[in-house]
Protein backbone atom coordinates (compact mmCIF):
# COMPACT_ATOMS: atom_id res chain seq x y z
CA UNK A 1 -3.81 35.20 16.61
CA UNK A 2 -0.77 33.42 18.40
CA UNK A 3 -0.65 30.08 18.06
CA UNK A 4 0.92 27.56 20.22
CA UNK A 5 3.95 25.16 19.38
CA UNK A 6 3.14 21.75 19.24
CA UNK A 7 5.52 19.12 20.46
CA UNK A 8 4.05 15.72 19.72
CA UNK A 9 6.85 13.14 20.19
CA UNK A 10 6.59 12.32 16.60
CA UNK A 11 6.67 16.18 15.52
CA UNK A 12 9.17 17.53 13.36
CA UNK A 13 12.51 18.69 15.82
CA UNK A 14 14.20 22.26 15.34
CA UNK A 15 17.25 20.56 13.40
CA UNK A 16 14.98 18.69 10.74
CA UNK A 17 12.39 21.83 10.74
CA UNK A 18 15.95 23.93 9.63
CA UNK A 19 16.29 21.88 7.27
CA UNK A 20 12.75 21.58 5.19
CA UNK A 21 12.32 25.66 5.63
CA UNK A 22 14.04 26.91 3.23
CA UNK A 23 12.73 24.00 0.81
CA UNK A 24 9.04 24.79 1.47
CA UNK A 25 7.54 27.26 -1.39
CA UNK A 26 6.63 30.72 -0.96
CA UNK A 27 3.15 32.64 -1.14
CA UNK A 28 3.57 34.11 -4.68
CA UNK A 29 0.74 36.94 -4.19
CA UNK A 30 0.05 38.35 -0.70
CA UNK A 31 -2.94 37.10 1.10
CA UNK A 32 -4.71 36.43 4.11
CA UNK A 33 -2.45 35.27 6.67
CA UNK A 34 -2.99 31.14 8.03
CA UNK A 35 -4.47 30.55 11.29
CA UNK A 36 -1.73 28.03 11.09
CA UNK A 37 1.64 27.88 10.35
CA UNK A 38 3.28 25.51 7.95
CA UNK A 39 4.99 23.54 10.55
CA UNK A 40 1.74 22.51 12.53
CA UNK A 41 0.14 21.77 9.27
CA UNK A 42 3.06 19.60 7.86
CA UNK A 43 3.05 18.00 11.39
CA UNK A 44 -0.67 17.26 11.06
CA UNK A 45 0.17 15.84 7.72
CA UNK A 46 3.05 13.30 9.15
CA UNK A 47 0.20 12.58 12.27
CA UNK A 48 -2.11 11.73 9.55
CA UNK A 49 0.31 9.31 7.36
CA UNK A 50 1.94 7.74 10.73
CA UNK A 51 -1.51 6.84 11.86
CA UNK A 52 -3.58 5.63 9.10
CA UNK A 53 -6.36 8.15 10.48
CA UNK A 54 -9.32 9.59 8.56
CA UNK A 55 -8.40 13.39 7.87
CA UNK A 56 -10.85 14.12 9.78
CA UNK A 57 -9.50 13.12 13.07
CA UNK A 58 -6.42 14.96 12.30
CA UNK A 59 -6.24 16.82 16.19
CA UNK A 60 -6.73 20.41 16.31
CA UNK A 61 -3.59 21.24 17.32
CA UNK A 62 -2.52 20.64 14.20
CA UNK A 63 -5.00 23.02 12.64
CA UNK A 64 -8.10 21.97 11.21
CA UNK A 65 -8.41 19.13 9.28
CA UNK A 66 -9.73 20.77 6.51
CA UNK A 67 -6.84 23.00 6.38
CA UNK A 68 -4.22 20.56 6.84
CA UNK A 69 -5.83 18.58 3.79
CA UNK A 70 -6.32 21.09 1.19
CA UNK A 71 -2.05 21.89 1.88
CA UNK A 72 -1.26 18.54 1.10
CA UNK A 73 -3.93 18.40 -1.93
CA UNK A 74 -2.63 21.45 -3.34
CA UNK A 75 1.16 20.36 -2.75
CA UNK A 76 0.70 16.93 -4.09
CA UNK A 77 -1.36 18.21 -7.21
CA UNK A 78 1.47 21.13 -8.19
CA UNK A 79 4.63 18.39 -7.52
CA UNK A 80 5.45 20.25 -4.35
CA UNK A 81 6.07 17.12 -2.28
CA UNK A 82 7.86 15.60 -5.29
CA UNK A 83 10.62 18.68 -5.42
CA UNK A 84 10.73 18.28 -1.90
CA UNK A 85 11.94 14.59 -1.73
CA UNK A 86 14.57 15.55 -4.36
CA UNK A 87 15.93 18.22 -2.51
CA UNK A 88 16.34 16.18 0.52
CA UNK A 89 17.62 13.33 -1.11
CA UNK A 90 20.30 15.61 -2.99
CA UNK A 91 21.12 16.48 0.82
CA UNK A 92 21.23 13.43 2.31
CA UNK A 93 23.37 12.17 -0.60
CA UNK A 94 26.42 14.64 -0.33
CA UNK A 95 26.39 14.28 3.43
CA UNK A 96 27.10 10.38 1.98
CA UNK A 97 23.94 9.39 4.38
CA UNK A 98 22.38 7.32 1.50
CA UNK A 99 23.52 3.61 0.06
CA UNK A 100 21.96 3.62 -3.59
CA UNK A 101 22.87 0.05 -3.45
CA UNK A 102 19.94 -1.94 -4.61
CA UNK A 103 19.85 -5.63 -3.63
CA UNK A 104 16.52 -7.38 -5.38
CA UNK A 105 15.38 -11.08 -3.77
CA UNK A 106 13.81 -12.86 -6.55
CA UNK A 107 12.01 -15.57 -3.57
CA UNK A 108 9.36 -13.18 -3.64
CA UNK A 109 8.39 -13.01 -6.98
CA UNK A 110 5.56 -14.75 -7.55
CA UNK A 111 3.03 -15.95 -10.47
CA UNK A 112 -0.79 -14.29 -10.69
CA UNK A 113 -2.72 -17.13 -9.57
CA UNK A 114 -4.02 -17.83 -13.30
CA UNK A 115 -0.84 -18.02 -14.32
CA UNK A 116 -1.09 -22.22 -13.30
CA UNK A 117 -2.19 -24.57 -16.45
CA UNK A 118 -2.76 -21.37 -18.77
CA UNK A 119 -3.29 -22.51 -22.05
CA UNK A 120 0.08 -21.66 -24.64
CA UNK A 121 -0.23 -20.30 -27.75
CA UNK A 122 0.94 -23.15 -30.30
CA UNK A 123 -0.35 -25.88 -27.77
CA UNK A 124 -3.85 -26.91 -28.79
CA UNK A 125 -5.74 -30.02 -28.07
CA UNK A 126 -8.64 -31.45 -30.08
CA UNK A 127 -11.86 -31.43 -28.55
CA UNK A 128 -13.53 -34.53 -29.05
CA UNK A 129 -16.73 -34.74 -30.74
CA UNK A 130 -19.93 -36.07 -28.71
CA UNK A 131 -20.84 -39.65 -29.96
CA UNK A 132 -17.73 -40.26 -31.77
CA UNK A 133 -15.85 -43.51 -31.49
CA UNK A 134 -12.96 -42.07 -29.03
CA UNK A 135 -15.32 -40.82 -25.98
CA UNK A 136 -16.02 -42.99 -23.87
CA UNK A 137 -20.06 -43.83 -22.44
CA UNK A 138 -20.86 -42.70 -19.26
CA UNK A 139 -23.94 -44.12 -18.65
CA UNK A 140 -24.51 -47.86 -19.20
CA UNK A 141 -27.58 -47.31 -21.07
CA UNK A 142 -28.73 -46.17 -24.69
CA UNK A 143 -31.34 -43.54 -25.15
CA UNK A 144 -33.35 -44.23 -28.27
CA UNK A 145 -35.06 -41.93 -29.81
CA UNK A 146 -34.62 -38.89 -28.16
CA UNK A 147 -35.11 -35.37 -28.73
């Protein structure tokens, strides 16, 4: 079955589809041929992360969602996705189009909210006993024989 190109206006172009190609991995055993190809699927994929979507609302352009899910399941499970990003970062860096300059603002770090008035190891007060002669009354009355 023939399927249709999809050009979304976030879809991948020719140039950066040339690109990722040859990086993608290759069936290792013959089987069924996809409905799909990779490119729709992939494209589903970005729709999916760019939107914030449910994979099921993934459109059907980009295959079905089941489809385009189990790809990026499998891929992310095997390290696909992680040889992927290293290979295009190894590109990108001997075309000189990445600054590994690394710049860290310390105005955002911030304490865990328990992290105010927790008690220090070392720094222990006394508790002071009930009735003794250092706490003082707080009502203005004695109870006799209580209890």
């Amino acid at each position: 079955m023939d399927t249709i190109a999809v050009t979304g206006r976030f879809d991948l172009t020719d140039a950066q589809w040339a690109v990722l190609e040859p990086l993608l991995p290759t069936a290792k055993r013959p089987a069924r041929p996809s409905l799909w190809t990779k490119r729709q699927l992939i494209d589903g994929m970005r729709w999916r992360v760019r939107v914030g979507a449910p994979w099921r609302d993934v459109p059907v352009e980009y295959g079905s969602w089941s489809a385009v899910y189990a790809l990026f399941r499998r891929w992310q499970r095997d390290g696909t996705w992680r040889q992927i990003v290293t290979a295009l970062q190894c590109l990108a860096d001997a075309a000189g189009r990445i600054s590994w300059d690394v710049s860290v603002d310390s105005t955002i770090a911030r304490a865990h909210q328990h992290a105010a008035g927790a008690r220090k190891k070392g720094i222990c007060r006394l508790n002071h006993q009930v009735g003794s002669c250092r706490s003082r009354r707080i009502m203005g009355w004695d109870v006799h024989g209580a209890g």
